[in-house]
PDB file of N, CA and C in Angstrom:
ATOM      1  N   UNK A   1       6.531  -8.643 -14.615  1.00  0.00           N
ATOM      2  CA  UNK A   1       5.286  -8.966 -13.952  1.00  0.00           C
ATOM      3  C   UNK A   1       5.352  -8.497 -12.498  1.00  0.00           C
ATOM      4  N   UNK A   2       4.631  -7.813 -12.253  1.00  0.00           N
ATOM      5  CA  UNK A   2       4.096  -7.667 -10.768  1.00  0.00           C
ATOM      6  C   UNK A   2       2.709  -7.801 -10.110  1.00  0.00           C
ATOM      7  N   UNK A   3       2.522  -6.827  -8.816  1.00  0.00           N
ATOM      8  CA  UNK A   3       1.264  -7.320  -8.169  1.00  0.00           C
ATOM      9  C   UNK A   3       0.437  -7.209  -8.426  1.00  0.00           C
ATOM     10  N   UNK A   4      -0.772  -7.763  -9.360  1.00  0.00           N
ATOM     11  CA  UNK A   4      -1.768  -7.433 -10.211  1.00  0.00           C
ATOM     12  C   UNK A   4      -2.981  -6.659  -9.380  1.00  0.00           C
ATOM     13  N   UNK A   5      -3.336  -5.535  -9.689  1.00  0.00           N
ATOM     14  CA  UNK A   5      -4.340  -4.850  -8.407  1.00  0.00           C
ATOM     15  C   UNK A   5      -5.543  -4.574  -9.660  1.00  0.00           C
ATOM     16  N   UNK A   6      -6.790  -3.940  -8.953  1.00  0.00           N
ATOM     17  CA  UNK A   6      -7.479  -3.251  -9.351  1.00  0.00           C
ATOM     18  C   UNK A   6      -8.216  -2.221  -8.420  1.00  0.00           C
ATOM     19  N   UNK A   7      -8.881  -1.643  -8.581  1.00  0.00           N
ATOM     20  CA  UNK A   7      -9.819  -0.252  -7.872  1.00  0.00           C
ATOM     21  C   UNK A   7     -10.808  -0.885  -8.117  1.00  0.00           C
ATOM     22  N   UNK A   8     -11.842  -0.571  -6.572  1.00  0.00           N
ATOM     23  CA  UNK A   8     -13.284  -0.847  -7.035  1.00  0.00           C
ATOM     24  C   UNK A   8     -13.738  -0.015  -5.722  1.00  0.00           C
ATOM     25  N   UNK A   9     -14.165   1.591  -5.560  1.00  0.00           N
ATOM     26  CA  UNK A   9     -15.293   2.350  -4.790  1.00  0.00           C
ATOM     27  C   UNK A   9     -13.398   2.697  -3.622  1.00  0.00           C
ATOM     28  N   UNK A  10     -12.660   3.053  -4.168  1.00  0.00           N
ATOM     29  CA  UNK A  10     -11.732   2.973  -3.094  1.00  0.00           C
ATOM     30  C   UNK A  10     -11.624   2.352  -2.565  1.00  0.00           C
ATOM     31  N   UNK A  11     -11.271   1.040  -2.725  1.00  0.00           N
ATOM     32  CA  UNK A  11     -11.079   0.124  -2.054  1.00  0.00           C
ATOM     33  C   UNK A  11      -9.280  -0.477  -3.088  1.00  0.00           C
ATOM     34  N   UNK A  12      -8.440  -0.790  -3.224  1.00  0.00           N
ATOM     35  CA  UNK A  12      -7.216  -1.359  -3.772  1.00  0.00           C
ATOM     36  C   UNK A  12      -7.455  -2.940  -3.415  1.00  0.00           C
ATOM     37  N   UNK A  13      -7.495  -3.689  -4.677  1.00  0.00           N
ATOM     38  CA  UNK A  13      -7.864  -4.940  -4.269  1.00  0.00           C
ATOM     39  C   UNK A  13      -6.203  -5.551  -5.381  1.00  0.00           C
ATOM     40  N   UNK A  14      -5.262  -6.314  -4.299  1.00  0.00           N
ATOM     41  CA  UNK A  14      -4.275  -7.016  -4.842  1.00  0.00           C
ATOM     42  C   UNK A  14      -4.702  -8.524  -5.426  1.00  0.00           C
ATOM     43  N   UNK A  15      -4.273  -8.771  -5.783  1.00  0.00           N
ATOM     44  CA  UNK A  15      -4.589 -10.302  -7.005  1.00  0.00           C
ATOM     45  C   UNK A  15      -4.310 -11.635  -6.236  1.00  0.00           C
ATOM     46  N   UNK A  16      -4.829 -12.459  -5.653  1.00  0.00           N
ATOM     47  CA  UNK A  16      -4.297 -13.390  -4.428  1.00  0.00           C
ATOM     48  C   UNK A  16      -3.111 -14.019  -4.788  1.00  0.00           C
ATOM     49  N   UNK A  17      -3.096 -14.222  -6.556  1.00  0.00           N
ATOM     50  CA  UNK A  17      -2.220 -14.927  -6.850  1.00  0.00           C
ATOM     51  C   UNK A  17      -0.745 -14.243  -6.700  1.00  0.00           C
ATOM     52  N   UNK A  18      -0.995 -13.180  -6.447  1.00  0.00           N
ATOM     53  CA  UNK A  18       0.400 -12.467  -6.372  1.00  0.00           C
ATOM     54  C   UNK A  18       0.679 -12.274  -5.275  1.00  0.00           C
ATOM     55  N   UNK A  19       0.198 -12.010  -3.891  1.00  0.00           N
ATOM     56  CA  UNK A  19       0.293 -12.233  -2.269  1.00  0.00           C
ATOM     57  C   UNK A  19       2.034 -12.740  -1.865  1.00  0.00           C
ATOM     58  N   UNK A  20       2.305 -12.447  -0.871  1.00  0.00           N
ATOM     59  CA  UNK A  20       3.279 -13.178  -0.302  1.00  0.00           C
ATOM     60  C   UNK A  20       2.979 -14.113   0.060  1.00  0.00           C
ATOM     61  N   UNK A  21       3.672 -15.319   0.367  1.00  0.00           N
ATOM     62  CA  UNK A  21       3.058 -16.712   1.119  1.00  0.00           C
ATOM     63  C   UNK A  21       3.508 -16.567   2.413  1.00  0.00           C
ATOM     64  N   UNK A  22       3.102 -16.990   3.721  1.00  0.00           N
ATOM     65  CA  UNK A  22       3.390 -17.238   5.002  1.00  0.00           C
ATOM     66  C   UNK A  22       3.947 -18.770   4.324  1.00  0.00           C
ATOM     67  N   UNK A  23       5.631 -18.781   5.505  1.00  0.00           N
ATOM     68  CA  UNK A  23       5.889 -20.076   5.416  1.00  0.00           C
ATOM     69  C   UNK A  23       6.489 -20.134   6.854  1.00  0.00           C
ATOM     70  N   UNK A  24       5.940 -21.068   7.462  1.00  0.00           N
ATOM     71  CA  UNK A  24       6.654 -21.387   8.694  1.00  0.00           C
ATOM     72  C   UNK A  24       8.063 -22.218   8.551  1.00  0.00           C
ATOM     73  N   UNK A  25       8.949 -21.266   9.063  1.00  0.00           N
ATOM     74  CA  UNK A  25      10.306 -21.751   8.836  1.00  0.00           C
ATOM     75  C   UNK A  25      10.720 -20.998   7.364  1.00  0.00           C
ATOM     76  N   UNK A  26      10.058 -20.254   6.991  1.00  0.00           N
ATOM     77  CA  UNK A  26      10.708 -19.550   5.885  1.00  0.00           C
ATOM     78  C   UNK A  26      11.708 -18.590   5.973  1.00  0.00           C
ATOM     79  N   UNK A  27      11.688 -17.621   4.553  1.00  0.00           N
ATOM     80  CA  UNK A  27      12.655 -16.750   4.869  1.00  0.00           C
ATOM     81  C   UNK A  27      11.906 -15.700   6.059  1.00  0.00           C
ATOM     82  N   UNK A  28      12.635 -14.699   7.104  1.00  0.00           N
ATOM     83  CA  UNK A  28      12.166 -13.588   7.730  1.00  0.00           C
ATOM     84  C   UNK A  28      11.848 -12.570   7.534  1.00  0.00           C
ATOM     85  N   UNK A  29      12.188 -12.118   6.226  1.00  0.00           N
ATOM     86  CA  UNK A  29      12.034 -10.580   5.721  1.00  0.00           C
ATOM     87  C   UNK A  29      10.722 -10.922   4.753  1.00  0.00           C
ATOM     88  N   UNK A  30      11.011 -12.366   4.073  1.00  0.00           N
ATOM     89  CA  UNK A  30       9.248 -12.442   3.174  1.00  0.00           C
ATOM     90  C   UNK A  30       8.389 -12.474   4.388  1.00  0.00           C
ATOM     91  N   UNK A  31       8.137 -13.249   5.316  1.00  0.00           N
ATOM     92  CA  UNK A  31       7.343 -13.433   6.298  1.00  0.00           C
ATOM     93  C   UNK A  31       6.468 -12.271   7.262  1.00  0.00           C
ATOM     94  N   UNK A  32       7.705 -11.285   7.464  1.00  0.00           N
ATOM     95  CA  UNK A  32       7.504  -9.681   7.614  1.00  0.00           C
ATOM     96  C   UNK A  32       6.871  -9.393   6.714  1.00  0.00           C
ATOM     97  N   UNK A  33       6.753  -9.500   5.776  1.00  0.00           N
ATOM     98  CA  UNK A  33       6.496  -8.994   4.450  1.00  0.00           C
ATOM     99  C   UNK A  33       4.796  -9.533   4.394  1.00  0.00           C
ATOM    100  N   UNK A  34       4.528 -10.599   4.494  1.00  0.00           N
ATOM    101  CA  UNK A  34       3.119 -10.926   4.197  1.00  0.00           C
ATOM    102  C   UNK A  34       2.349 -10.770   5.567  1.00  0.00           C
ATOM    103  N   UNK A  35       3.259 -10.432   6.629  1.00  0.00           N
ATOM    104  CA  UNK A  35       2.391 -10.164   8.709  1.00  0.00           C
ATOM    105  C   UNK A  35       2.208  -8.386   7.884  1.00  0.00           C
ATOM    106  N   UNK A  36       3.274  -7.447   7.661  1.00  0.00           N
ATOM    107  CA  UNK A  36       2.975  -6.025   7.362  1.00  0.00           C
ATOM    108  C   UNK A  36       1.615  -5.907   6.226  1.00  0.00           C
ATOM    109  N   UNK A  37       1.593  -6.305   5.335  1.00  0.00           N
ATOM    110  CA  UNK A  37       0.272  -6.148   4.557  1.00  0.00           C
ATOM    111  C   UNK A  37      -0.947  -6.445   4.972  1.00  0.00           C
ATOM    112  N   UNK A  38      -0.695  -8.109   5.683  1.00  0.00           N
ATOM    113  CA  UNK A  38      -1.859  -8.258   6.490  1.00  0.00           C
ATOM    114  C   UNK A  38      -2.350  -7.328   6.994  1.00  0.00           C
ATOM    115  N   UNK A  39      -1.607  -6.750   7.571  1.00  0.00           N
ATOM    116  CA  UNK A  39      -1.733  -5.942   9.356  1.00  0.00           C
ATOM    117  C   UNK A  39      -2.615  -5.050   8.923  1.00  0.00           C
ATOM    118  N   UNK A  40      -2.176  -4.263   7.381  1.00  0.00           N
ATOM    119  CA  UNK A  40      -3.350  -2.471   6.927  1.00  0.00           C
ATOM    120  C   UNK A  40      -3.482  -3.119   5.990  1.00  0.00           C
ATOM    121  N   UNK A  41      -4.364  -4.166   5.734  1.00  0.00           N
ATOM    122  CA  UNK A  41      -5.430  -4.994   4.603  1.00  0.00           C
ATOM    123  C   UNK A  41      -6.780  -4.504   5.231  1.00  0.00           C
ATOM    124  N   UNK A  42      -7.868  -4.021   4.563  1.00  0.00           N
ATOM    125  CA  UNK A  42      -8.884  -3.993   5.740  1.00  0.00           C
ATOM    126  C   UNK A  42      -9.830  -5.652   5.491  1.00  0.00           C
ATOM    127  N   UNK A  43      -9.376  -6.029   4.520  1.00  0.00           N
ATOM    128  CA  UNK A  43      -9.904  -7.534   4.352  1.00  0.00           C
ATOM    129  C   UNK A  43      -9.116  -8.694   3.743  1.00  0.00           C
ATOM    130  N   UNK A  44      -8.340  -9.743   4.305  1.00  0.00           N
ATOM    131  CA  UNK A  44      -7.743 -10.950   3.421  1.00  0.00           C
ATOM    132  C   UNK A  44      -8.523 -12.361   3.851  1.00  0.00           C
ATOM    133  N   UNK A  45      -8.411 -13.138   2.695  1.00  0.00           N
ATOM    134  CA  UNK A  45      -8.627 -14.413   2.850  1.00  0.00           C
ATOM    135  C   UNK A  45      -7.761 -15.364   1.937  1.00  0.00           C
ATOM    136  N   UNK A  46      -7.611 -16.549   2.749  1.00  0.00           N
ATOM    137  CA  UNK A  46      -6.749 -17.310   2.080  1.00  0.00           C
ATOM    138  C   UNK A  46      -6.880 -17.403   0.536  1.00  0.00           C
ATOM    139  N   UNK A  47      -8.210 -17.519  -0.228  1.00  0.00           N
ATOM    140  CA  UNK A  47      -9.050 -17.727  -1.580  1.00  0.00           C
ATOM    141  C   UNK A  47      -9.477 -16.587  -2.134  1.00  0.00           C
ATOM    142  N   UNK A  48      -9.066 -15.563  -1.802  1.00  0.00           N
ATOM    143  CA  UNK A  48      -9.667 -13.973  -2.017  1.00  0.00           C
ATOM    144  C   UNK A  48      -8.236 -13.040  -1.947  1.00  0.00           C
ATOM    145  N   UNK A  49      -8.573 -11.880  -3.102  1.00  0.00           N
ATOM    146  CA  UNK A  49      -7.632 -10.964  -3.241  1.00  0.00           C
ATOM    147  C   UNK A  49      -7.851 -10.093  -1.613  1.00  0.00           C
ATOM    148  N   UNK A  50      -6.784  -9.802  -1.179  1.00  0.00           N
ATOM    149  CA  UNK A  50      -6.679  -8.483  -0.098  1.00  0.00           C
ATOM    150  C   UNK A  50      -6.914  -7.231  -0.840  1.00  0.00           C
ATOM    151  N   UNK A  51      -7.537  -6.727   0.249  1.00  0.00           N
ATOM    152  CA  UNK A  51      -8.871  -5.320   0.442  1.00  0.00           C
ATOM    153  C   UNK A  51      -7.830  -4.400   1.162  1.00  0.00           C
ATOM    154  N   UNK A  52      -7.740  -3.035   0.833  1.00  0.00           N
ATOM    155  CA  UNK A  52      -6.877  -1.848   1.462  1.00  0.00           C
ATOM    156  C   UNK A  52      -7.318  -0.814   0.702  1.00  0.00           C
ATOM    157  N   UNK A  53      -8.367  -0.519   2.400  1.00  0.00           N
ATOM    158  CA  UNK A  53      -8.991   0.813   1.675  1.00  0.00           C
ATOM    159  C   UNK A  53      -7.938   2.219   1.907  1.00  0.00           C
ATOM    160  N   UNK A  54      -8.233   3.224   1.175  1.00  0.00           N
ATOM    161  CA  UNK A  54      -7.723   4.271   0.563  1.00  0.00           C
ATOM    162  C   UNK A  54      -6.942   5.160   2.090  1.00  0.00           C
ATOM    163  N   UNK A  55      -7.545   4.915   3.347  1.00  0.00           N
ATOM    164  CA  UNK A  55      -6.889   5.861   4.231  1.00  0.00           C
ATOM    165  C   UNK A  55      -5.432   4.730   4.634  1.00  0.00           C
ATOM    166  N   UNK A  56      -4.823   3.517   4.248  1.00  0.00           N
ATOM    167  CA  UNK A  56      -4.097   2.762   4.325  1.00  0.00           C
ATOM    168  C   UNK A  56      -3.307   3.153   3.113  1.00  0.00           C
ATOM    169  N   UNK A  57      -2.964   4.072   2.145  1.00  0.00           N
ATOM    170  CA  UNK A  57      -2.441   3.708   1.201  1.00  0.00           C
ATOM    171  C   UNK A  57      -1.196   4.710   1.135  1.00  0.00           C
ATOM    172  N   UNK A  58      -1.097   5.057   2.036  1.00  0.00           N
ATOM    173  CA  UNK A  58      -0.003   6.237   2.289  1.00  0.00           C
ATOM    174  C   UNK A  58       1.086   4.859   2.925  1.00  0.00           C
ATOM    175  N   UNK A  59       0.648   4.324   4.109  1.00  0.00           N
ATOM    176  CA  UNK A  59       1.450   2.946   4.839  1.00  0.00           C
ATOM    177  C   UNK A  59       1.372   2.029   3.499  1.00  0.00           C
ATOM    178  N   UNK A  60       0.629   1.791   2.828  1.00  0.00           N
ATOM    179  CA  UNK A  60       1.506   0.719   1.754  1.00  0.00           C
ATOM    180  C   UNK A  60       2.238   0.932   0.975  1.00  0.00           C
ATOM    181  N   UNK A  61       2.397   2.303   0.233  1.00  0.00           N
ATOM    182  CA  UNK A  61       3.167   2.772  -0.435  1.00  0.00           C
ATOM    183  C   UNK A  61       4.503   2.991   0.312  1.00  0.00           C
ATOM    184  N   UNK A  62       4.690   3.471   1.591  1.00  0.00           N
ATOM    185  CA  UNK A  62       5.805   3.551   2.400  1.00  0.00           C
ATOM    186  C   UNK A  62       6.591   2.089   2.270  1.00  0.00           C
ATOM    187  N   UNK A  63       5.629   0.886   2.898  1.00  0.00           N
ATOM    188  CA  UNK A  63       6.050  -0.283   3.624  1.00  0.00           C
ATOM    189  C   UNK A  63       6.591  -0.623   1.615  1.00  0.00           C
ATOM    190  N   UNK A  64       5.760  -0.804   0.525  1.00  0.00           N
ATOM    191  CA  UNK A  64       6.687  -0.937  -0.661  1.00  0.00           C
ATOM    192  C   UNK A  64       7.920  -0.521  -0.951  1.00  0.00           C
ATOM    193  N   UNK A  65       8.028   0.599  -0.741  1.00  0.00           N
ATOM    194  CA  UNK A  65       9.198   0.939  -0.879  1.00  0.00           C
ATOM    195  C   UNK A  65      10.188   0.924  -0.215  1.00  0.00           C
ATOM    196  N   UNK A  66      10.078   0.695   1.184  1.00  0.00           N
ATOM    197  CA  UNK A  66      10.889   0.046   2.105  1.00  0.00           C
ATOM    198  C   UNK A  66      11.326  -1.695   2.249  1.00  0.00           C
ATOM    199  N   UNK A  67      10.479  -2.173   1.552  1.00  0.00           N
ATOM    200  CA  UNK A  67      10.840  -3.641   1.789  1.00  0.00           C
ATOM    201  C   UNK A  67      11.770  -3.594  -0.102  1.00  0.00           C
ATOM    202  N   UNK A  68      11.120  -2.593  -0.793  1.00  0.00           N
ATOM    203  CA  UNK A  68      11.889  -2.844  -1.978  1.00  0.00           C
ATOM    204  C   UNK A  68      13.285  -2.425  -1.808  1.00  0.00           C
ATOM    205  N   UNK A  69      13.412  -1.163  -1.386  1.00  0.00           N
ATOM    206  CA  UNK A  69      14.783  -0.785  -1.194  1.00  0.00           C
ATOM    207  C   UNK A  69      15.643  -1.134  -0.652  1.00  0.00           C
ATOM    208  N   UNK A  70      15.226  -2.637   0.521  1.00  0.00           N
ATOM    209  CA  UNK A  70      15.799  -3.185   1.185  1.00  0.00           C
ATOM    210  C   UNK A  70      17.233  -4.319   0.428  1.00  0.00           C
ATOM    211  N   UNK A  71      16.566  -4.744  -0.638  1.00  0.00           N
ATOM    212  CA  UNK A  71      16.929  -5.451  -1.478  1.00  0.00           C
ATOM    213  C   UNK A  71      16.943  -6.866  -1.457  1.00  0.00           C
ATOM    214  N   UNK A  72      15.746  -7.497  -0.761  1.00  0.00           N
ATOM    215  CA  UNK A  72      15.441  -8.699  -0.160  1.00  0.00           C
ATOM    216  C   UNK A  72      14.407  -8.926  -1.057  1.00  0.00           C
ATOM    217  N   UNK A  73      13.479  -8.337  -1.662  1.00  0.00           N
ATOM    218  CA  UNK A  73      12.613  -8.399  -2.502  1.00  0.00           C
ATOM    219  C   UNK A  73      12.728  -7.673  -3.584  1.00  0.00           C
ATOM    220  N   UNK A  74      12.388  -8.114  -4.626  1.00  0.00           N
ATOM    221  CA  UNK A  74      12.465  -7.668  -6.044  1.00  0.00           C
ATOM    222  C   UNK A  74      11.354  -6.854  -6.666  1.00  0.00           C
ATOM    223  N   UNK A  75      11.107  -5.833  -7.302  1.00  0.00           N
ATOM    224  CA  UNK A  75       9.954  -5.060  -7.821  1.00  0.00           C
ATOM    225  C   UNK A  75       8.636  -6.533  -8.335  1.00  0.00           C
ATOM    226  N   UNK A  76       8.581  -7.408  -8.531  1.00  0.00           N
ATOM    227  CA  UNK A  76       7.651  -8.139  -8.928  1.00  0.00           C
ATOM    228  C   UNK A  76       6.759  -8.232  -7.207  1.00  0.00           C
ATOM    229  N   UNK A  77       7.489  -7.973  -6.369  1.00  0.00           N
ATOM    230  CA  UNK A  77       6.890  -8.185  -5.183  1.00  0.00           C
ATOM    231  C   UNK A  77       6.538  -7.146  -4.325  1.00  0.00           C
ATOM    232  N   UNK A  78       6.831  -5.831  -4.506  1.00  0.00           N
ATOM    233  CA  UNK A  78       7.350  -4.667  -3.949  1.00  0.00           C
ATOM    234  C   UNK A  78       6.486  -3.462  -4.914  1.00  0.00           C
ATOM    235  N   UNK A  79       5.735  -4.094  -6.557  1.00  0.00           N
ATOM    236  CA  UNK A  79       5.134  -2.944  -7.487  1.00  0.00           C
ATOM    237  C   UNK A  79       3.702  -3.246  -7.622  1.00  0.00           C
ATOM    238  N   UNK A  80       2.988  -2.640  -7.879  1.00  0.00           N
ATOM    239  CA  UNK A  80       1.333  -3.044  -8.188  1.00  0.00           C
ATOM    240  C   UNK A  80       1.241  -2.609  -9.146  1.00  0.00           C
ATOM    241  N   UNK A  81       0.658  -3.484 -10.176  1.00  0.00           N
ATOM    242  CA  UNK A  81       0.588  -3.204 -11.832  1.00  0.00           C
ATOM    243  C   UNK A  81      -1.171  -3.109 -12.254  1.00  0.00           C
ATOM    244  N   UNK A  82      -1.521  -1.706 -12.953  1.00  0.00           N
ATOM    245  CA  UNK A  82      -2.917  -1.708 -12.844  1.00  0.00           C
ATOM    246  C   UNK A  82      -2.777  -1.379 -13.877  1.00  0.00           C
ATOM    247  N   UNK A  83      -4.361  -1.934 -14.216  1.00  0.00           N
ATOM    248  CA  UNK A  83      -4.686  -2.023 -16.184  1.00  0.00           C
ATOM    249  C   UNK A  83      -4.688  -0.699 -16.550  1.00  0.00           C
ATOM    250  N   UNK A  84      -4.347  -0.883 -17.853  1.00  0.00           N
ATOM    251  CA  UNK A  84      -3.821   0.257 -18.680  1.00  0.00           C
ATOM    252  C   UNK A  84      -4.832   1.749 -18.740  1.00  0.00           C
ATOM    253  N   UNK A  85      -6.272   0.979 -18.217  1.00  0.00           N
ATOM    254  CA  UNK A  85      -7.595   1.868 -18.407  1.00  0.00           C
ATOM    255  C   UNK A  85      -7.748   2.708 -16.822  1.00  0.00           C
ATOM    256  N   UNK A  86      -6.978   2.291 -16.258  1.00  0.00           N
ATOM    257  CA  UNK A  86      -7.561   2.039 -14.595  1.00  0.00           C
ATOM    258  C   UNK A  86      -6.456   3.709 -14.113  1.00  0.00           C
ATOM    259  N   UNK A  87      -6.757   4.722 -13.681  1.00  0.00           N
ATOM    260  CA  UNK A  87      -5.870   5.610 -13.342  1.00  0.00           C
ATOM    261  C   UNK A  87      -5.486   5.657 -11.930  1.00  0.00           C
ATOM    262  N   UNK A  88      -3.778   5.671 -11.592  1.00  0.00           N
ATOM    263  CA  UNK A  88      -3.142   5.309 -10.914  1.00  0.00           C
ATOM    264  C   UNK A  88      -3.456   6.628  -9.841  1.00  0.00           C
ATOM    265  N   UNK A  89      -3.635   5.987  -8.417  1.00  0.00           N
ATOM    266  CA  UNK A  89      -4.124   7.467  -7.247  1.00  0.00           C
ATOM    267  C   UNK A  89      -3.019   8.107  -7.286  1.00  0.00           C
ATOM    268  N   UNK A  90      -3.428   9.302  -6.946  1.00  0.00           N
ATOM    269  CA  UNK A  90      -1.479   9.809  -6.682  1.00  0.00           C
ATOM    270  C   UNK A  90      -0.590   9.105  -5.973  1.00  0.00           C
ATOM    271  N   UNK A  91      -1.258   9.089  -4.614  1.00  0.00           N
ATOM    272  CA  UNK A  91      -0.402   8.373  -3.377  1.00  0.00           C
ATOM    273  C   UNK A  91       0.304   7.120  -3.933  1.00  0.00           C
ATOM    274  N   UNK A  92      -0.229   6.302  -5.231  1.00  0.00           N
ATOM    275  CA  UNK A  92       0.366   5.315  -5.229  1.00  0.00           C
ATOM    276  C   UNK A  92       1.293   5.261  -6.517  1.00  0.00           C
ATOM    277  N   UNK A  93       1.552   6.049  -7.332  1.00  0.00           N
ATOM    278  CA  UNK A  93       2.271   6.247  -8.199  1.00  0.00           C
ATOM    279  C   UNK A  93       3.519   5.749  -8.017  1.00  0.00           C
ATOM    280  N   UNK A  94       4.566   5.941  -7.059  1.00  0.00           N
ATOM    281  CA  UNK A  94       5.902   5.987  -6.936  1.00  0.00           C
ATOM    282  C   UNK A  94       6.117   4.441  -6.836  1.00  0.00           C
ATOM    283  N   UNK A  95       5.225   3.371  -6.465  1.00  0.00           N
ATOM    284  CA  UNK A  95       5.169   2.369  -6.672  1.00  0.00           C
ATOM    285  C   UNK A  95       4.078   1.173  -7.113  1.00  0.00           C
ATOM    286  N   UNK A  96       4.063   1.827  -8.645  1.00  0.00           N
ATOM    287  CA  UNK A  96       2.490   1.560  -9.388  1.00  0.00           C
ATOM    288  C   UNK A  96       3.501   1.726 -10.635  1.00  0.00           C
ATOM    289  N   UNK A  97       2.728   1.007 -11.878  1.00  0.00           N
ATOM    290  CA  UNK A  97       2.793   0.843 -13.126  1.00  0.00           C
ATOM    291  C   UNK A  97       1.442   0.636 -13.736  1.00  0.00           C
ATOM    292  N   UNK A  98       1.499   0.447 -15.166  1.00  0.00           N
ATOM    293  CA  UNK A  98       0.371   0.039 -16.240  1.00  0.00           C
ATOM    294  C   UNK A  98       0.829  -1.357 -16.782  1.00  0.00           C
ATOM    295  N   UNK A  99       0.117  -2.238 -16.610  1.00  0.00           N
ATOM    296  CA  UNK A  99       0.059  -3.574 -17.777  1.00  0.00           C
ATOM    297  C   UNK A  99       1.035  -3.547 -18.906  1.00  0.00           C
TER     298      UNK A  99
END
């Protein structure tokens, strides 16, 4: 299981339920982890999937694979998994799957 996304007009919309959590006093590298996505989201809300439109997707694909390779986070946190119908952009392939 990973980060459940979908496409809608170029826009990459992640699944809220899959988000990093902010925890004050948590670990530092998750915490990094949910301030960096924030940061090139062009829309989050606490109750709402995060919005990252298409000129951001070169920096998320980077920042994935850097927090994955780090080895602090595990591919469930680090992959975006899009439905089987849904075709994967290029840019995001190297850290993208199918259902």
């Amino acid at each position: 299981m990973f980060m459940k996304v979908s496409l809608q007009d170029d826009i990459l919309f992640i699944a809220r339920e899959d988000l990093p959590v902010y925890k004050k006093g948590g670990s530092i590298v998750r915490n990094s982890y949910f301030w960096a996505l924030k940061s090139i989201a062009c829309y989050t809300s606490r109750d709402k999937d995060w919005e990252f439109d298409s000129e951001v997707w070169v920096a998320l694909t980077r920042m994935l694979l850097s927090f994955a390779r780090s080895g602090y986070l595990g591919d469930r946190e680090t992959s975006l998994e899009f439905d089987r119908d849904t075709p994967i952009p290029e840019v995001l392939r190297s850290v993208s799957t199918w259902l």
